[in-house]
Protein backbone atom coordinates (compact mmCIF):
# COMPACT_ATOMS: atom_id res chain seq x y z
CA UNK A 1 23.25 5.05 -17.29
CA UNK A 2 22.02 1.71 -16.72
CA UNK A 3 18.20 1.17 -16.34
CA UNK A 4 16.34 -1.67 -14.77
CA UNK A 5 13.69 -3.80 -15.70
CA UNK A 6 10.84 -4.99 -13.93
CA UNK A 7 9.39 -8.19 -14.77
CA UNK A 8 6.13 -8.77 -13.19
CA UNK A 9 5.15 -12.12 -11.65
CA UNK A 10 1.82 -13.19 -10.58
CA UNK A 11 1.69 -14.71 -7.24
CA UNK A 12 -1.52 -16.67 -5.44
CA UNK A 13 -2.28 -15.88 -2.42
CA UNK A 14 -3.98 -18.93 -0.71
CA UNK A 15 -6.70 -17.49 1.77
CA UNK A 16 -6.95 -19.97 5.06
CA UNK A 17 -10.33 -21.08 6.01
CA UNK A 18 -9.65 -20.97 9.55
CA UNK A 19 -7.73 -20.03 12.54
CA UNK A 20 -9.53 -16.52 12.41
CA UNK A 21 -8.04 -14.81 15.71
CA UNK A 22 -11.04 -13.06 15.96
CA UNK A 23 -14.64 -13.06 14.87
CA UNK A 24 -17.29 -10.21 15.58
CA UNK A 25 -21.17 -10.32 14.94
CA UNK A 26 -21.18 -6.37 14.39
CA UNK A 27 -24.16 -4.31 13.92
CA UNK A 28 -22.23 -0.24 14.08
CA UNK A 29 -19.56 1.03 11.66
CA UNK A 30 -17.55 4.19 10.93
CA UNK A 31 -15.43 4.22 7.90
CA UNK A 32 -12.97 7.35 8.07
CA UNK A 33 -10.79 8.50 4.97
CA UNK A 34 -7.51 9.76 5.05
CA UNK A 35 -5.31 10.02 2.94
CA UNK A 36 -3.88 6.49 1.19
CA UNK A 37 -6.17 4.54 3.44
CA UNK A 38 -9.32 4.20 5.25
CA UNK A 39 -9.75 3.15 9.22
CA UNK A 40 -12.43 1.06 9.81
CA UNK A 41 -14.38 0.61 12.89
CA UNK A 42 -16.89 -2.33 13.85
CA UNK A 43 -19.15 -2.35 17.07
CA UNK A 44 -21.49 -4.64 18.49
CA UNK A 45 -24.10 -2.30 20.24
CA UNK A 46 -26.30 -3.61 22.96
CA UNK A 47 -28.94 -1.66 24.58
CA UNK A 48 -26.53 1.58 23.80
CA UNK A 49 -23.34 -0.53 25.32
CA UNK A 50 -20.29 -1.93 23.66
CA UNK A 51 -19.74 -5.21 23.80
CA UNK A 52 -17.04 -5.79 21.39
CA UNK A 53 -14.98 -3.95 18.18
CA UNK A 54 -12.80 -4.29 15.68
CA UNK A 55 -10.62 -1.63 13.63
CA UNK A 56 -8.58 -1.96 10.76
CA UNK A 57 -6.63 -0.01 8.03
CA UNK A 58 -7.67 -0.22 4.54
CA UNK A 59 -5.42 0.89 1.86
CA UNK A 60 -6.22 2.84 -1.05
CA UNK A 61 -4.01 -0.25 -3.04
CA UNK A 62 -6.55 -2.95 -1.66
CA UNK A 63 -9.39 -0.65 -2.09
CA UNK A 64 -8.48 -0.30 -5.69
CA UNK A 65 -7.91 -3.71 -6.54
CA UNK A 66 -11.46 -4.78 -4.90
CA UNK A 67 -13.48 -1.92 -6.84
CA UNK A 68 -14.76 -3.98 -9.32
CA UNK A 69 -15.33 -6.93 -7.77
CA UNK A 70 -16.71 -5.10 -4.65
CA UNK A 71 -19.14 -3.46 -6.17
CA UNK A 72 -20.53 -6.08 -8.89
CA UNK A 73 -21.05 -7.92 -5.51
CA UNK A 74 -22.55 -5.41 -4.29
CA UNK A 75 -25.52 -5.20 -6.45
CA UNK A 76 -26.62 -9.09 -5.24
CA UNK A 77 -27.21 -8.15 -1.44
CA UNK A 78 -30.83 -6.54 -2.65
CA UNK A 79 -32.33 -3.06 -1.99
CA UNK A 80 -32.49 -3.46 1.97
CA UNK A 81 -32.45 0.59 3.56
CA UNK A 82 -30.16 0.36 7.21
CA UNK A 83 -31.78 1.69 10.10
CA UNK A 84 -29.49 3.57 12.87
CA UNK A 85 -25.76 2.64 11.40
CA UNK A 86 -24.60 5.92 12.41
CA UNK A 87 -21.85 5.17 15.13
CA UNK A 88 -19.12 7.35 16.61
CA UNK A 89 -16.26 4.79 16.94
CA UNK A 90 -14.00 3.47 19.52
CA UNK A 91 -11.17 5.67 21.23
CA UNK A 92 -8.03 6.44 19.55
CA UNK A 93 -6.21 3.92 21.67
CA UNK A 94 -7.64 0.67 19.97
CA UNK A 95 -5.14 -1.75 17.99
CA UNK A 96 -5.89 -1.17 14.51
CA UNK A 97 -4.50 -4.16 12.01
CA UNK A 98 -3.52 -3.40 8.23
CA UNK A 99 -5.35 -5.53 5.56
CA UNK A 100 -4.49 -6.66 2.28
CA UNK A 101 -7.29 -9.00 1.43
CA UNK A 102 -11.13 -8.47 1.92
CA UNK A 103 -13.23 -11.34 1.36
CA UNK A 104 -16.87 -11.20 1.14
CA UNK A 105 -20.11 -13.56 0.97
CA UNK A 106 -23.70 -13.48 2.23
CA UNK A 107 -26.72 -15.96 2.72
CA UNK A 108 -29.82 -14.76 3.21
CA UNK A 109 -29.75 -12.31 5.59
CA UNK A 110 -26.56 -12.86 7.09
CA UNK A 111 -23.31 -11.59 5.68
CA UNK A 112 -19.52 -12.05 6.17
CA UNK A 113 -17.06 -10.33 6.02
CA UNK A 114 -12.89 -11.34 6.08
CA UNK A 115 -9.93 -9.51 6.25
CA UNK A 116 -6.81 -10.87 5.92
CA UNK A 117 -2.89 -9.93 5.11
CA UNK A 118 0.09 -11.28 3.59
CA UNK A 119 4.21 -10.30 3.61
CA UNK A 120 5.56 -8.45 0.35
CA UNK A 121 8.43 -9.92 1.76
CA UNK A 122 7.96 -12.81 2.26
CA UNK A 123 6.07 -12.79 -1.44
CA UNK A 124 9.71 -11.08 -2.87
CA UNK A 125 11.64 -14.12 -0.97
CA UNK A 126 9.18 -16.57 -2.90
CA UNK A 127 9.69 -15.16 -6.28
CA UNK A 128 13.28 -14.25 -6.24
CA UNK A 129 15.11 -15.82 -9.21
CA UNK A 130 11.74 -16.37 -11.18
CA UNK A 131 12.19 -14.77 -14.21
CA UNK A 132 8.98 -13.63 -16.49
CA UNK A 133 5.69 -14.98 -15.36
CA UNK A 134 6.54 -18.96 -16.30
CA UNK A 135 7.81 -19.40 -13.54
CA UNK A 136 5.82 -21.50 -11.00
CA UNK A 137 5.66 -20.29 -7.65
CA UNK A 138 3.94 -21.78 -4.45
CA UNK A 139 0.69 -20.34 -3.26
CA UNK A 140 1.56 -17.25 -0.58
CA UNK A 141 -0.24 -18.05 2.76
CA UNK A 142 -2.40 -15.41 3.70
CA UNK A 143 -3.04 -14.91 7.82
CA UNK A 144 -6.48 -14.29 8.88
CA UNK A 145 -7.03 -11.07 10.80
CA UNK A 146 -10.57 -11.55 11.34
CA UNK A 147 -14.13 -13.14 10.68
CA UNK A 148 -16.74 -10.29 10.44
CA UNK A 149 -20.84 -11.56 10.43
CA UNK A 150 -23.74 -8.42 9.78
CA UNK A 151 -27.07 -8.30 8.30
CA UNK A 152 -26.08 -7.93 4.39
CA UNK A 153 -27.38 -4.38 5.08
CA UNK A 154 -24.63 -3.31 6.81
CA UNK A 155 -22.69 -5.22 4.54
CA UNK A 156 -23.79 -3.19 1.89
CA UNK A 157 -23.44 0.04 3.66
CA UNK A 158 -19.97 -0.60 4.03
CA UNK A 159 -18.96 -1.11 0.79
CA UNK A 160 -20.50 2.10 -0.03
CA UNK A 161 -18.33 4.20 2.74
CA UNK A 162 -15.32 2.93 2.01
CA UNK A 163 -16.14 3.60 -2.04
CA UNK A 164 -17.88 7.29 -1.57
């Protein structure tokens, strides 16, 4: 019986700046678990109309990777109570992307969110041949799904529901 080893190799993942192919000012959100991932909805309401949304998948993986970070960042967007965040969500016949990355930052008020994903293929295709973690390997491009702006209330509410 022959067994295999796994070697693990640590890969960057450059995150792009720009060329977000879409970016939403929301100010609703529903965060619904299932199991091995969480959909996530974001609505601009205006004067009880949507204007725009977004939807995504977030995997338990990513989710667990964040956790730490997530919520240590967490505890600098202040003590802020949202006001009328309860949304129902979009139909069931949105486009929903997958993301691997989630990015966060805030300003003041004003807080951003970014999702974006990379290939395990293309990141297997990069490292094939590397053997052991000396290897050096060329940053992974990332693509941008999407540019996400709130009040760092909602921000905070968000990271919350998809941790609760």
């Amino acid at each position: 019986m022959s067994s295999s080893k796994e070697n693990e190799i640590k890969v960057e993942i450059a995150m792009q700046q720009i060329g977000f192919p879409k970016t939403l000012y929301f100010n609703r959100f529903r965060v619904d678990k299932e199991d091995g991932f969480r959909f996530a909805q974001f609505g601009l309401v205006v004067a009880s109309d949507l204007v725009d949304s977004y939807c995504c998948v977030l995997t338990d993986d990513l989710l667990l990777q964040n956790r730490a970070s997530l919520l240590d960042y967490v505890k600098k967007l202040g003590s802020d109570v949202p006001t009328d965040i309860v949304w129902k969500g979009v139909s069931s016949s949105r486009k929903a992307e997958v993301a691997d990355i989630v990015s966060m930052s805030f300003r003041g008020d004003l807080a951003e969110t970014v999702f974006s994903i990379y290939s395990i293929c293309a990141m297997s295709n990069l490292t094939r041949g590397i053997s052991g973690t000396s290897g050096t390997v060329t940053p992974l491009p990332s693509q941008p799904l999407v540019l996400l702006r709130s009040k760092t209330v909602f921000q905070k509410e968000l990271i919350a529901s998809l941790y609760d």
